[in-house]
Structures are given as structure tokens and as C-alpha cells.
N, C-alpha and C. Protein backbone atom coordinates (compact mmCIF):
# COMPACT_ATOMS: atom_id res chain seq x y z
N UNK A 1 -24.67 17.80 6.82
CA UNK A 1 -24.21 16.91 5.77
C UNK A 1 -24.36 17.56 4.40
N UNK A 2 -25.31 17.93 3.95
CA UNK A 2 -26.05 18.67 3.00
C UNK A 2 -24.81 20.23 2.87
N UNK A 3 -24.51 20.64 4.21
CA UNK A 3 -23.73 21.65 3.71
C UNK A 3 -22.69 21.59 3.51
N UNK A 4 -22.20 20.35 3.89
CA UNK A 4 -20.48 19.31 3.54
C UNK A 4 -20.46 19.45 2.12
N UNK A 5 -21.69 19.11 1.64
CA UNK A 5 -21.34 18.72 -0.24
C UNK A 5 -21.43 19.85 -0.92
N UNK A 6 -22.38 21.13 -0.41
CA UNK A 6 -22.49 21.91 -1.31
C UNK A 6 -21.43 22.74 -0.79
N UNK A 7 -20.33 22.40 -0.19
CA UNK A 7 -18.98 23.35 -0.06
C UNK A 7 -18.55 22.71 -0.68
N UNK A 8 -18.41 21.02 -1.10
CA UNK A 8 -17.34 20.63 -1.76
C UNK A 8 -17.68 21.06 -3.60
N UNK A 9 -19.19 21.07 -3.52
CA UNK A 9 -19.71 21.33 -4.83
C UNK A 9 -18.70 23.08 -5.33
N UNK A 10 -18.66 23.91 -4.21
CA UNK A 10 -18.84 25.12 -4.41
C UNK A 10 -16.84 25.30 -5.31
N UNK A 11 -16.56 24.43 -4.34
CA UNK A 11 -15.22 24.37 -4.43
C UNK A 11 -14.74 23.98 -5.81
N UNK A 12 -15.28 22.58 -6.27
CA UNK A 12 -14.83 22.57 -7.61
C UNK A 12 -15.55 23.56 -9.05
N UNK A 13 -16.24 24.39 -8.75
CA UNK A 13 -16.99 25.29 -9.07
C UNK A 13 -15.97 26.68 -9.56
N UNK A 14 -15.53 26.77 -8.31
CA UNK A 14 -14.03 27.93 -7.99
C UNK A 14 -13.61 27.50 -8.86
N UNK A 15 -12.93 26.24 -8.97
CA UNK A 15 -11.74 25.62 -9.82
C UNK A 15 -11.38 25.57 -11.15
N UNK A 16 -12.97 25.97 -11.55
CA UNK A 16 -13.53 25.89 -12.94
C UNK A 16 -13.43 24.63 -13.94
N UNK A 17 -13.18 24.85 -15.59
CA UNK A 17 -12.99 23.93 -15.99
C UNK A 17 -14.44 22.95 -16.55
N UNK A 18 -14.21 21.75 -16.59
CA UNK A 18 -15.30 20.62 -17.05
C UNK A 18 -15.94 20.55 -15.64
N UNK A 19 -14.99 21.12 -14.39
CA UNK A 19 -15.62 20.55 -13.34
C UNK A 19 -17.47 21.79 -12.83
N UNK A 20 -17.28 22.87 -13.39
CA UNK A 20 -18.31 23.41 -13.71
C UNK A 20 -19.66 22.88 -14.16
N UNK A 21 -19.79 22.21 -15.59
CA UNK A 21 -20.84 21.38 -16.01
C UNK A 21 -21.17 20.42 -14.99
N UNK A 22 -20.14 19.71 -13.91
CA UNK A 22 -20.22 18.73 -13.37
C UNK A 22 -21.40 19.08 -12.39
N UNK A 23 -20.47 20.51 -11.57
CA UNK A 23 -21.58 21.27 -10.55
C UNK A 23 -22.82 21.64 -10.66
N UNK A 24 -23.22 21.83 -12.00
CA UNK A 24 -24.51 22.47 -12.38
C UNK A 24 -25.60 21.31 -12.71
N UNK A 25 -24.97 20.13 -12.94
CA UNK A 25 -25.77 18.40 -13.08
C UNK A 25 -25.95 17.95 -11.98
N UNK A 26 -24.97 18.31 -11.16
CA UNK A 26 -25.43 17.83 -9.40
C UNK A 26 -26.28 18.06 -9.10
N UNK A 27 -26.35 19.87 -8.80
CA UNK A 27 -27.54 20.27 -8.38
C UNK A 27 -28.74 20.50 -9.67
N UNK A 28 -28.70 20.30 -10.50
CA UNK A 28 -30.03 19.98 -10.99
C UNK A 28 -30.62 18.63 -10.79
N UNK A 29 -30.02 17.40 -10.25
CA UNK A 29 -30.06 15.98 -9.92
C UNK A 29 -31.04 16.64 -8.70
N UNK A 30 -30.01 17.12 -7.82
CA UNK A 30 -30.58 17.67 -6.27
C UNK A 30 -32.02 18.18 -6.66
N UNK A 31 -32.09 19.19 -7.19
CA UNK A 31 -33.47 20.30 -7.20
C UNK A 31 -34.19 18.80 -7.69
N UNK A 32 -34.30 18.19 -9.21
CA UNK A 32 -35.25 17.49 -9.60
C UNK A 32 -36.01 16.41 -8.62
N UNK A 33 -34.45 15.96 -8.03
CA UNK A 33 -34.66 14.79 -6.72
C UNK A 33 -35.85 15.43 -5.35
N UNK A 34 -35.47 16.14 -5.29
CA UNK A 34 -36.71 17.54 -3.91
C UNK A 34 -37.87 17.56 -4.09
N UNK A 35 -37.23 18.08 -5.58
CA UNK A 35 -38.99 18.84 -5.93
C UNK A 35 -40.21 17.24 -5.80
N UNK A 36 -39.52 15.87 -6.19
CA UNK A 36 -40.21 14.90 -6.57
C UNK A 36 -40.70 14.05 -5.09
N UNK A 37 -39.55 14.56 -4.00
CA UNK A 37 -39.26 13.84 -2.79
C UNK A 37 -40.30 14.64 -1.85
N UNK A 38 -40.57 15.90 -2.48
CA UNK A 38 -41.37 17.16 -1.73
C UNK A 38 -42.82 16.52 -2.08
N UNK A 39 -43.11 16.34 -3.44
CA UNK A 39 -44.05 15.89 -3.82
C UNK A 39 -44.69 14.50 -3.56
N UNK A 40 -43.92 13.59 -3.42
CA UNK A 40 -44.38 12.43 -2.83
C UNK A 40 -44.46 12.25 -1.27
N UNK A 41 -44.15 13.17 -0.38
CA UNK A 41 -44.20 13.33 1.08
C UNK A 41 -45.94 13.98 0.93
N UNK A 42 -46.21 14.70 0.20
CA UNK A 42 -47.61 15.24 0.35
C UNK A 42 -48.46 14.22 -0.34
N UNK A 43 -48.35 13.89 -0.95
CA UNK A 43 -49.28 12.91 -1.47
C UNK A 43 -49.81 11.97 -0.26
N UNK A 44 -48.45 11.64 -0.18
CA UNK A 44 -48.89 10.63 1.70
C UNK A 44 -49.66 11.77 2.70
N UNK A 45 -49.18 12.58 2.66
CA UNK A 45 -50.13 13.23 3.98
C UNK A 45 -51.03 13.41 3.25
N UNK A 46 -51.95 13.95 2.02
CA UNK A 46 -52.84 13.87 1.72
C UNK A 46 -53.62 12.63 1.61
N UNK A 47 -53.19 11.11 1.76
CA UNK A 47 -53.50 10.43 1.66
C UNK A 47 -53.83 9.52 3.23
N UNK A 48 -53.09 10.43 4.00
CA UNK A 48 -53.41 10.18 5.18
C UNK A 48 -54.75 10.74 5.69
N UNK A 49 -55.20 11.86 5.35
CA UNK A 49 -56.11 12.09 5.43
C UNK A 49 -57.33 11.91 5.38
N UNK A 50 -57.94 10.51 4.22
CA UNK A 50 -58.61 9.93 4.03
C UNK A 50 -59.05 9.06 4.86
């Protein structure tokens, strides 16, 4: 699924244009969304631990 979007991402990327800025807000949405989704999955297992 994940590699569905980042072909469609890649694609309007090719295309250039405004649709560029668009691509580069996605995936910084993506990375910020991970890094936070990465981080709150450990917290629970660290908290499982207790």
C-alpha cells in the first residue's frame, strides 16, 4: 500500500511544477507522522515493562 503512494508521489514529482512542493509536504507529513508513531509504540513497550 505504502508503495502504491510513494509511486504515485514519485510520479507527480516527474511532472514537476507546484506539484513538487506538494511531494516534499507529503513526505515530510509521513517522516514527522513515523518518527512520532515510532516513538509512541516504545513508550508502550517501555511501559509494558513495568
Amino acid at each position: 500500500m505504502v508503495d502504491d503512494q510513494f509511486r504515485q508521489l514519485q510520479s507527480l514529482q516527474e511532472d514537476g511544477g507546484s506539484a513538487s512542493g506538494f511531494v516534499a509536504e507529503v513526505a515530510t507529513l509521513f517522516i514527522d507522522d513515523a518518527h512520532r508513531i515510532i516513538n509512541d509504540i516504545g513508550s508502550l513497550l517501555d511501559a509494558g515493562r513495568t
